[in-house]
C-alpha atoms as a PDB file:
ATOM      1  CA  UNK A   1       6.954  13.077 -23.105  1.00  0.00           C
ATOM      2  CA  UNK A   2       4.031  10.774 -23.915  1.00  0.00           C
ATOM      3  CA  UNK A   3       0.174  12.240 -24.615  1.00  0.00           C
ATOM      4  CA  UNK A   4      -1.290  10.999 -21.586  1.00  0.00           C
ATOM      5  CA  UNK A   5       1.251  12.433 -19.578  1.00  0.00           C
ATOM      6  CA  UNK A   6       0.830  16.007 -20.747  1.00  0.00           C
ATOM      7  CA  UNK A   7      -2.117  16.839 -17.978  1.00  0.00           C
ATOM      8  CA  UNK A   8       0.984  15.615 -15.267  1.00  0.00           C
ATOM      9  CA  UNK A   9       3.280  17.767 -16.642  1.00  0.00           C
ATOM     10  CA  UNK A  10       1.362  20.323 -16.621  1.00  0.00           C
ATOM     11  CA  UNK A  11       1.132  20.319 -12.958  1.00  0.00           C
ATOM     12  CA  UNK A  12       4.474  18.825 -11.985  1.00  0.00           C
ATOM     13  CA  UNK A  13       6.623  20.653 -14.621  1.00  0.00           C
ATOM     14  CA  UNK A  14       8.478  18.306 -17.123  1.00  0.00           C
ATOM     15  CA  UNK A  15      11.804  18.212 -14.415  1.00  0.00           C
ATOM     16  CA  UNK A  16       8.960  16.849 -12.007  1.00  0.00           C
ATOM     17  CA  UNK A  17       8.042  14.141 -14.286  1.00  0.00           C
ATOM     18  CA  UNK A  18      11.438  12.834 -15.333  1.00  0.00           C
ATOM     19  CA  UNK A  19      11.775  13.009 -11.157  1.00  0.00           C
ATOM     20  CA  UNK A  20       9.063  10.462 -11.155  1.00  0.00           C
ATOM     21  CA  UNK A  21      10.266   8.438 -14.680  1.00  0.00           C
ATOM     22  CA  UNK A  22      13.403   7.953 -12.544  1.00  0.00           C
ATOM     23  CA  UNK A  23      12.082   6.595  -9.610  1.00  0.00           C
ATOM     24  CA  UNK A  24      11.307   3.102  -8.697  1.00  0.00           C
ATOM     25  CA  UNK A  25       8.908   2.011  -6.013  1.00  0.00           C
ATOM     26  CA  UNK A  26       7.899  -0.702  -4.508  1.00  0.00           C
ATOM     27  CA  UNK A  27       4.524  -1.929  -3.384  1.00  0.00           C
ATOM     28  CA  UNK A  28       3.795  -4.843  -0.999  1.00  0.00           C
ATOM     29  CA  UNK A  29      -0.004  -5.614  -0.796  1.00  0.00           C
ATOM     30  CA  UNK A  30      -1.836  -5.211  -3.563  1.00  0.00           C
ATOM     31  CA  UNK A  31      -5.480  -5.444  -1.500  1.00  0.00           C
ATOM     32  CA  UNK A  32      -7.809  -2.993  -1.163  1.00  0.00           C
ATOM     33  CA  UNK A  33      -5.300  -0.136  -0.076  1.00  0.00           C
ATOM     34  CA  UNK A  34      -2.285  -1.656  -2.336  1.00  0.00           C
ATOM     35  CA  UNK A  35      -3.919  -1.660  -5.744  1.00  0.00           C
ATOM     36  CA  UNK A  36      -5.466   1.538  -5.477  1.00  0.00           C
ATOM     37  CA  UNK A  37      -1.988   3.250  -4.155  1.00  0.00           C
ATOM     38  CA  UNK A  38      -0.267   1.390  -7.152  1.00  0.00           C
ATOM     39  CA  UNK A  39      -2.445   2.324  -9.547  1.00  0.00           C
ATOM     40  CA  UNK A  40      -2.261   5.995  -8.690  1.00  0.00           C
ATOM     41  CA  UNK A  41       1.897   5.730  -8.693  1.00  0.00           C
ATOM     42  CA  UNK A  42       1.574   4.260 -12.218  1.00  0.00           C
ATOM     43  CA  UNK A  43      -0.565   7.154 -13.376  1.00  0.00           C
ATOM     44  CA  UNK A  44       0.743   9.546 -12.358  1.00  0.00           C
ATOM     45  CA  UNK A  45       4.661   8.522 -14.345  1.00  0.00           C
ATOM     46  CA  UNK A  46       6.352   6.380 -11.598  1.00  0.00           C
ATOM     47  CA  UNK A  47       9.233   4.817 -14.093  1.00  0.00           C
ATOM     48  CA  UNK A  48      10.026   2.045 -12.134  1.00  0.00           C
ATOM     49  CA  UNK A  49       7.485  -0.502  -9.874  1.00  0.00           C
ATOM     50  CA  UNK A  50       7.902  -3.796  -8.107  1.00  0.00           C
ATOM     51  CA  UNK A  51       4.247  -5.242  -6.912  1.00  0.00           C
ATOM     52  CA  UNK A  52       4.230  -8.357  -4.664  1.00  0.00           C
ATOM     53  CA  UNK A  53       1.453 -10.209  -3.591  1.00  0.00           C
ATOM     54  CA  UNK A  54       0.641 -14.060  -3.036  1.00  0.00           C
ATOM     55  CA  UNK A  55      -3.165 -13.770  -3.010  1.00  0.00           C
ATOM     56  CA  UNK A  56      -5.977 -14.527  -6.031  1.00  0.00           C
ATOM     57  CA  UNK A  57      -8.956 -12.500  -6.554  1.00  0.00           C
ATOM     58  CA  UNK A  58     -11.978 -13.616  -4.460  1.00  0.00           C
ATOM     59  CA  UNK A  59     -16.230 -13.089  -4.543  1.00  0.00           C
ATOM     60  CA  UNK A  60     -15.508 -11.093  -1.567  1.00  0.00           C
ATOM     61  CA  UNK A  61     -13.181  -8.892  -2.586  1.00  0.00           C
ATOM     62  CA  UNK A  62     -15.463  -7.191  -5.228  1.00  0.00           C
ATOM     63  CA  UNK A  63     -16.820  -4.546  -2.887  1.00  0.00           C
ATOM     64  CA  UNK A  64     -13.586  -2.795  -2.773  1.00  0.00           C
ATOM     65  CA  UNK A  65     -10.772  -3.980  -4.293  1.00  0.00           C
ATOM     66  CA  UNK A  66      -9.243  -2.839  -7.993  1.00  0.00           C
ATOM     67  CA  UNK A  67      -8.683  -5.767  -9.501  1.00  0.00           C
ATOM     68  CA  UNK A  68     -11.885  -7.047  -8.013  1.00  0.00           C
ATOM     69  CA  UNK A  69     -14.207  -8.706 -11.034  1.00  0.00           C
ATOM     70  CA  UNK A  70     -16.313 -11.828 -11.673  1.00  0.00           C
ATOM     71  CA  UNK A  71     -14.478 -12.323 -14.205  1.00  0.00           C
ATOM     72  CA  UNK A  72     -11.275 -12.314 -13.155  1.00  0.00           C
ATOM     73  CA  UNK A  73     -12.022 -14.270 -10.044  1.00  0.00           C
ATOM     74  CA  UNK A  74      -9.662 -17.186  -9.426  1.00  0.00           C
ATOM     75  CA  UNK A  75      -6.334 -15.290 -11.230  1.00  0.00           C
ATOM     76  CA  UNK A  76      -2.945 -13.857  -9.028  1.00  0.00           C
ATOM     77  CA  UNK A  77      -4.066 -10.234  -8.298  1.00  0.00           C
ATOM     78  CA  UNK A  78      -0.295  -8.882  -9.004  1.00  0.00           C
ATOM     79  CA  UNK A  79      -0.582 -10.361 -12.192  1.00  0.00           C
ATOM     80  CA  UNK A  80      -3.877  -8.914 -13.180  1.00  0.00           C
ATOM     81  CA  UNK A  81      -2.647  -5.333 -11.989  1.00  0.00           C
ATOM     82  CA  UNK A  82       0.231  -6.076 -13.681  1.00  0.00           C
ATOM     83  CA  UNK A  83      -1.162  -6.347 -16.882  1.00  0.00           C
ATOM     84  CA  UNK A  84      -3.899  -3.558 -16.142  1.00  0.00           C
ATOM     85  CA  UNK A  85      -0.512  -1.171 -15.134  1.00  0.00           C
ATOM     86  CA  UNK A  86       1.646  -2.017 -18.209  1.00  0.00           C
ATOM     87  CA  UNK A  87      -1.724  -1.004 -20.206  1.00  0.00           C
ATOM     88  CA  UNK A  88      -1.745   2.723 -18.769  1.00  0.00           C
ATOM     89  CA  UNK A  89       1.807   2.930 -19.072  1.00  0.00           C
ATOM     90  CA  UNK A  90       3.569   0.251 -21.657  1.00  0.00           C
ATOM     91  CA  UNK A  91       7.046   2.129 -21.067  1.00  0.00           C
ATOM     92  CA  UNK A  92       6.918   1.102 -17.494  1.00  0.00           C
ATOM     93  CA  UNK A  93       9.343  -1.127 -15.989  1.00  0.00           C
ATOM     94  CA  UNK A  94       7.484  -3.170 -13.620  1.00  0.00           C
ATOM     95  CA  UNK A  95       8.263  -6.619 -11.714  1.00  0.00           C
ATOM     96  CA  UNK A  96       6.087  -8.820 -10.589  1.00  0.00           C
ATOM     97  CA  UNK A  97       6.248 -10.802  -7.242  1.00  0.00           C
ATOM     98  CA  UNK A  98       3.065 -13.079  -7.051  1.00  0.00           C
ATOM     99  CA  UNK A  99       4.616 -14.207  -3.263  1.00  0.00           C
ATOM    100  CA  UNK A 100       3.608 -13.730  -0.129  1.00  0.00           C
ATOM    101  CA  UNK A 101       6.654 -12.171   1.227  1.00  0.00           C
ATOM    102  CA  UNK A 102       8.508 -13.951   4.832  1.00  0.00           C
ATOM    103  CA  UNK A 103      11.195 -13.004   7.062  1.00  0.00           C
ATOM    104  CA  UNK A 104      14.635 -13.958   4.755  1.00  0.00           C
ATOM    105  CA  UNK A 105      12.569 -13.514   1.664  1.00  0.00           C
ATOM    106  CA  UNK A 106      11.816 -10.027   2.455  1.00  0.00           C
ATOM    107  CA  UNK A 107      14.872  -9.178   2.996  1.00  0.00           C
ATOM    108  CA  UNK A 108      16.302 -10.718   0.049  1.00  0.00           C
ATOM    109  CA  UNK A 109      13.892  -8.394  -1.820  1.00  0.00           C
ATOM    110  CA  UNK A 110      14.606  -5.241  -0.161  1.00  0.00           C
ATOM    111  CA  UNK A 111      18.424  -5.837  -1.165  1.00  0.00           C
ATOM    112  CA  UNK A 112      17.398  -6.558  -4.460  1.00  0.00           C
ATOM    113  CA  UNK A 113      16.562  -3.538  -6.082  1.00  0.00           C
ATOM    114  CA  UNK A 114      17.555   0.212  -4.804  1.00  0.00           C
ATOM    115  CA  UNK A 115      14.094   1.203  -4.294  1.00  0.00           C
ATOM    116  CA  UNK A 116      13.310   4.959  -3.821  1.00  0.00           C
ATOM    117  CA  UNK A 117      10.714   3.979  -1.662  1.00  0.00           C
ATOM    118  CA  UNK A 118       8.469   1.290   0.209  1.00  0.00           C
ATOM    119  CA  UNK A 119       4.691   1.525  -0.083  1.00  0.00           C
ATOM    120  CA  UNK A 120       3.566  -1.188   2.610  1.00  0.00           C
ATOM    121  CA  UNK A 121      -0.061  -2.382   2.537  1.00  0.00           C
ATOM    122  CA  UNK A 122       0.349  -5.264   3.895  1.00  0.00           C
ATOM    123  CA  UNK A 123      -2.787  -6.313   6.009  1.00  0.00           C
ATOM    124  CA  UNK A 124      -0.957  -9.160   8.192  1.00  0.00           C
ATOM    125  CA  UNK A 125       0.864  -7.953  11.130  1.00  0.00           C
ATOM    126  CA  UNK A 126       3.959  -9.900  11.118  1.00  0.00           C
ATOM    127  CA  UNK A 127       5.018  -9.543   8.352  1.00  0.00           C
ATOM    128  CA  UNK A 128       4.100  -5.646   8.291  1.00  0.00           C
ATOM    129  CA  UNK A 129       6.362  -5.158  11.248  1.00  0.00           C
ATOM    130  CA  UNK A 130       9.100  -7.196   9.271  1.00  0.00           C
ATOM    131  CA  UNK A 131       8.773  -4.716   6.206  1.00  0.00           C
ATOM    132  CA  UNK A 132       9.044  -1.389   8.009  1.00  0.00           C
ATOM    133  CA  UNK A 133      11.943  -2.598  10.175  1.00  0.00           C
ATOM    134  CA  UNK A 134      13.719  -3.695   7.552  1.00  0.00           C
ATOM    135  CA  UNK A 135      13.096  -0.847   5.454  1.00  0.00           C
ATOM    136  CA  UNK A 136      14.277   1.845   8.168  1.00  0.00           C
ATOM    137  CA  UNK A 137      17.388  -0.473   8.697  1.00  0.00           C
ATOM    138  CA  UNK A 138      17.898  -0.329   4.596  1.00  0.00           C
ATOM    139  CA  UNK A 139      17.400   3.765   5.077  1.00  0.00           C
ATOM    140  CA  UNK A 140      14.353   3.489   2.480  1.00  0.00           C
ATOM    141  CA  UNK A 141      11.572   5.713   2.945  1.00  0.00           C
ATOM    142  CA  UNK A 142       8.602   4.131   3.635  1.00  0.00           C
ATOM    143  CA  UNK A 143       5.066   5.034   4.248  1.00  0.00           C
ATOM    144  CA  UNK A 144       2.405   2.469   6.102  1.00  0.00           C
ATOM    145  CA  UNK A 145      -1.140   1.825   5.768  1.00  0.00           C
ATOM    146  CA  UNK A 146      -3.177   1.508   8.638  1.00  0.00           C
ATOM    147  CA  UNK A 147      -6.752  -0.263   9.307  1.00  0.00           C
ATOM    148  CA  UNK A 148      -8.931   1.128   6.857  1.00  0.00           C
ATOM    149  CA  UNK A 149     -11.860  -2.076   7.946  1.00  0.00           C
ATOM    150  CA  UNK A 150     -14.620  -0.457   9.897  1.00  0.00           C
ATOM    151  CA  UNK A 151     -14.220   3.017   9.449  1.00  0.00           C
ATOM    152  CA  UNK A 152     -17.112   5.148   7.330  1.00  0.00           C
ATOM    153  CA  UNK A 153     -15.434   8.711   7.455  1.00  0.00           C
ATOM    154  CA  UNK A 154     -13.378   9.570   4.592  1.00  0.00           C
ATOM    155  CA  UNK A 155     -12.640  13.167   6.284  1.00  0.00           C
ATOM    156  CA  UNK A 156     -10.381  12.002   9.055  1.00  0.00           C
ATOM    157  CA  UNK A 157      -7.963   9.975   7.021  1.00  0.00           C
ATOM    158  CA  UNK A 158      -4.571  11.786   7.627  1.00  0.00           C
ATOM    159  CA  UNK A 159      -0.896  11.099   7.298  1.00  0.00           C
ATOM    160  CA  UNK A 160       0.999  11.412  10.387  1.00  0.00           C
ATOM    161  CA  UNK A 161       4.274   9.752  12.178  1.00  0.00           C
ATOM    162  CA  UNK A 162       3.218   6.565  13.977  1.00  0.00           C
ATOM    163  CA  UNK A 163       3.945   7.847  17.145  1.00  0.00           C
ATOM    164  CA  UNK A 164       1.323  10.344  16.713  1.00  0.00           C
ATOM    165  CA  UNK A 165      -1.463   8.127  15.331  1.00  0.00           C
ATOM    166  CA  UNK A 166      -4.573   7.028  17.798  1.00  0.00           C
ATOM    167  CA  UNK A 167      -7.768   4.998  17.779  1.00  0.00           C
ATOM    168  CA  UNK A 168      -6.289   2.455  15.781  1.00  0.00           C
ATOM    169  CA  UNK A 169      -6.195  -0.893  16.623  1.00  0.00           C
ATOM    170  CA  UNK A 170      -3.598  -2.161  14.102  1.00  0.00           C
ATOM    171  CA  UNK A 171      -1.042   1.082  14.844  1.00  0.00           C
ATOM    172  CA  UNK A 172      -1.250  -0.316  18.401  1.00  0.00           C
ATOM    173  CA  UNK A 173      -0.269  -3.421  17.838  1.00  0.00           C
ATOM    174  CA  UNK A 174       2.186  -1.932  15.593  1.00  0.00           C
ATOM    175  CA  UNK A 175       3.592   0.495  17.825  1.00  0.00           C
ATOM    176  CA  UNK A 176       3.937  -2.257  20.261  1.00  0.00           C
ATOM    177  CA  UNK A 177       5.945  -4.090  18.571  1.00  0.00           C
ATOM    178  CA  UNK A 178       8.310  -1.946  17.187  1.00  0.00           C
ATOM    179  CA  UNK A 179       8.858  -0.041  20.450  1.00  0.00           C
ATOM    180  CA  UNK A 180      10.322  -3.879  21.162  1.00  0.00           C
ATOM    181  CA  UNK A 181      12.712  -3.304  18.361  1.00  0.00           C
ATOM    182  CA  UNK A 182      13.794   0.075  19.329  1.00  0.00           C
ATOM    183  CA  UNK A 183      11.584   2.082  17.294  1.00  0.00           C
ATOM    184  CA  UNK A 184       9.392   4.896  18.036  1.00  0.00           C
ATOM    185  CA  UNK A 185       9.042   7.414  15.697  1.00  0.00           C
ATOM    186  CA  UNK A 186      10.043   8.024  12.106  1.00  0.00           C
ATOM    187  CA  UNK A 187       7.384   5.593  10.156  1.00  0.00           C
ATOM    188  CA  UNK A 188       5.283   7.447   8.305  1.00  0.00           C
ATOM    189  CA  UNK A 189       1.789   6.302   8.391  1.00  0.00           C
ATOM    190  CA  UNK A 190      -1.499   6.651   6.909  1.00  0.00           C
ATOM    191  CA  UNK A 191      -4.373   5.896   9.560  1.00  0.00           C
ATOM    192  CA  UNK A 192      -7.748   7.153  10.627  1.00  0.00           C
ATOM    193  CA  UNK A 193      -8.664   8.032  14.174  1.00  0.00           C
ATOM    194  CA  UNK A 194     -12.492   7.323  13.710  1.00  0.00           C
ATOM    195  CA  UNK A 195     -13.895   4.930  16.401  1.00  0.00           C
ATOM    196  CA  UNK A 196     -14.795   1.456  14.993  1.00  0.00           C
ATOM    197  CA  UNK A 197     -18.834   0.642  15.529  1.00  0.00           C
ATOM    198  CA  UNK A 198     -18.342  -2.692  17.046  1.00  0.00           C
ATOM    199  CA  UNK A 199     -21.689  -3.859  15.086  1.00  0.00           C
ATOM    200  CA  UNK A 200     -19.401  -3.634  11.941  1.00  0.00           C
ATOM    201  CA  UNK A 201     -16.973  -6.375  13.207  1.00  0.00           C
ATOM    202  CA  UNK A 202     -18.082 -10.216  13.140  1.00  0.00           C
ATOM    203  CA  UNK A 203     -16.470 -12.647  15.404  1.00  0.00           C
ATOM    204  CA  UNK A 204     -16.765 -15.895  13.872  1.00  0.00           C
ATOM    205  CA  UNK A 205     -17.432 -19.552  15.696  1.00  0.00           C
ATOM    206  CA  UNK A 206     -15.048 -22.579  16.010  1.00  0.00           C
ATOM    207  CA  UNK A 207     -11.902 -23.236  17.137  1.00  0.00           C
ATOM    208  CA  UNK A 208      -9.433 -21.025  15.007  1.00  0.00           C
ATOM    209  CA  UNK A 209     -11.511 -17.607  16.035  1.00  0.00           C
ATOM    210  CA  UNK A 210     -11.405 -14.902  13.009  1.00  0.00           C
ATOM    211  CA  UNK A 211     -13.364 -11.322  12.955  1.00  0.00           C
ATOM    212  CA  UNK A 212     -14.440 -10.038   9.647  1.00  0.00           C
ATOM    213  CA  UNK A 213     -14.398  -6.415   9.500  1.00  0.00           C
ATOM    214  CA  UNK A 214     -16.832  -4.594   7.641  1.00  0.00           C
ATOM    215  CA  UNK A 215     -15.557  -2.606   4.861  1.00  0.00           C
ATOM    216  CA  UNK A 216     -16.930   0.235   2.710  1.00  0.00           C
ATOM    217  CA  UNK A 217     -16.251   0.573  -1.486  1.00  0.00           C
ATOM    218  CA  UNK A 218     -14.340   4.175  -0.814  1.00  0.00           C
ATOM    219  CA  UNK A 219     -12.219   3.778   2.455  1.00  0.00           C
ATOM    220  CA  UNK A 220      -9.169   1.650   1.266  1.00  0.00           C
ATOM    221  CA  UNK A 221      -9.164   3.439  -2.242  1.00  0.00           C
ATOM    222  CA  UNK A 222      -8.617   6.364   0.503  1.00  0.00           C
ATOM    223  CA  UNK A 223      -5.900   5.252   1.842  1.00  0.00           C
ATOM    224  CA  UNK A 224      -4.271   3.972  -1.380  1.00  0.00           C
ATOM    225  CA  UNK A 225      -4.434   7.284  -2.160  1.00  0.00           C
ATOM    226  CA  UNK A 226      -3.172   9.000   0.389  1.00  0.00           C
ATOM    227  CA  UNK A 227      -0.207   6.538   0.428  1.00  0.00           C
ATOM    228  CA  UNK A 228       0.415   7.674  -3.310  1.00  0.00           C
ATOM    229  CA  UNK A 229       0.223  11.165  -2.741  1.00  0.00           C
ATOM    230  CA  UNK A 230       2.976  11.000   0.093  1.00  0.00           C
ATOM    231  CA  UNK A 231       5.310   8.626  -1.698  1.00  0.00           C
ATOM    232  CA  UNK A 232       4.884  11.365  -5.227  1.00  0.00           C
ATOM    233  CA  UNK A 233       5.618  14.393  -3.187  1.00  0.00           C
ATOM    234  CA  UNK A 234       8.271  13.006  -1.256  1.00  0.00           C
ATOM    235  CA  UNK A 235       9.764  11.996  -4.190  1.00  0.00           C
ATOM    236  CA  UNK A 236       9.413  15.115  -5.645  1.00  0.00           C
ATOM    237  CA  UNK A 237      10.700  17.396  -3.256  1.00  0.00           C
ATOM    238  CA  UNK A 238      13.727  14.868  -2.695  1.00  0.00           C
END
């Protein structure tokens, strides 16, 4: 057992850590939520990571987002966390996917690799939909962030099955959708019920209509975290 890892071990218990050494997770979305929940999975002894995202870091990302600096502006955000990740841990066996992940591609991925479980912070419907169907087909576990945009109240951030998650736009949609593919339950989720001032959304002009959604520096680290601690004690009692 390494140094850094003696605080874990402490409160996991040395079988609990080798548990975690042995497992290998993968995160899609490494945005505000993503990063934070990968982070926290590399920390705390996760052996084993695949991170996939497509996007660079932006100006207006800094507010909330891990790999989020001025200076770093410009560069693929799985490979920053990437290299940030392989600093913390350099025994960890990570892959990096610096994709945006569609239909045949995801698939492709999910086959890839026998993943002990799916961490999907993925912030595009589609494409969300696509990963937790596919997932549940594969039998991985898999747990889902929610909206975090808009929402203030750290306190009312829970985990809960999808079917029993409310005042949230995006679990709607979600819902919705799946329902269509013959899902209703068993998709672990990670959502807030807290009603969404509409003075924190902006609709944008012109033709191709967009709302930006106001964000807060602490909310998506939330949820990152929350998504970490259910994928780590899952694993653990598993």
């Amino acid at each position: 057992m390494a140094k850094w890892q003696e605080r874990t071990a402490l409160m996991l218990g040395e079988d609990g850590l080798e548990k975690l050494r042995q497992s290998h997770v993968l995160v899609v979305g490494l945005g505000g939520v993503g990063a934070y929940a990968a982070e926290q999975l590399c920390r705390a002894g996760v052996g084993k990571m695949t991170i996939v995202d497509g996007d660079v870091v932006e100006q207006t990302n800094r507010n909330r987002q891990l790999p989020a600096l001025q200076s770093l502006e410009g560069k693929p955000k799985a490979e920053v966390l990437g290299e940030r990740f392989l600093d913390i841990n350099p025994e960890l066996e990570l892959r990096i996917v610096n994709e945006y992940l569609k239909d045949e591609r995801m698939v492709e991925l999910l086959n890839e690799a026998p993943y002990d479980y799916v961490v999907d912070a993925i912030d595009t419907l589609a494409p969300k939909v696509f990963l937790i169907y596919h997932s549940i087909k594969a039998n991985l576990p898999i747990v889902s962030s929610m909206g975090a945009g808009g929402k203030f109240d750290p306190s009312q951030v829970q985990q809960a099955d999808i079917s029993k998650s409310y005042n949230c736009k995006l679990a709607r949609m979600i819902r919705k959708r799946l329902h269509k593919l013959g899902i209703h339950k068993g998709v672990k989720v990670i959502f807030s019920p807290e009603q969404v001032d509409p003075e924190r959304v902006r609709i944008e002009e012109g033709q191709n209509k967009k709302s930006a959604v106001g964000t807060i520096s602490y909310m998506p680290p939330f949820f990152g975290c929350f998504c970490a601690s259910a994928v780590i004690r899952d694993l653990l009692d598993n």
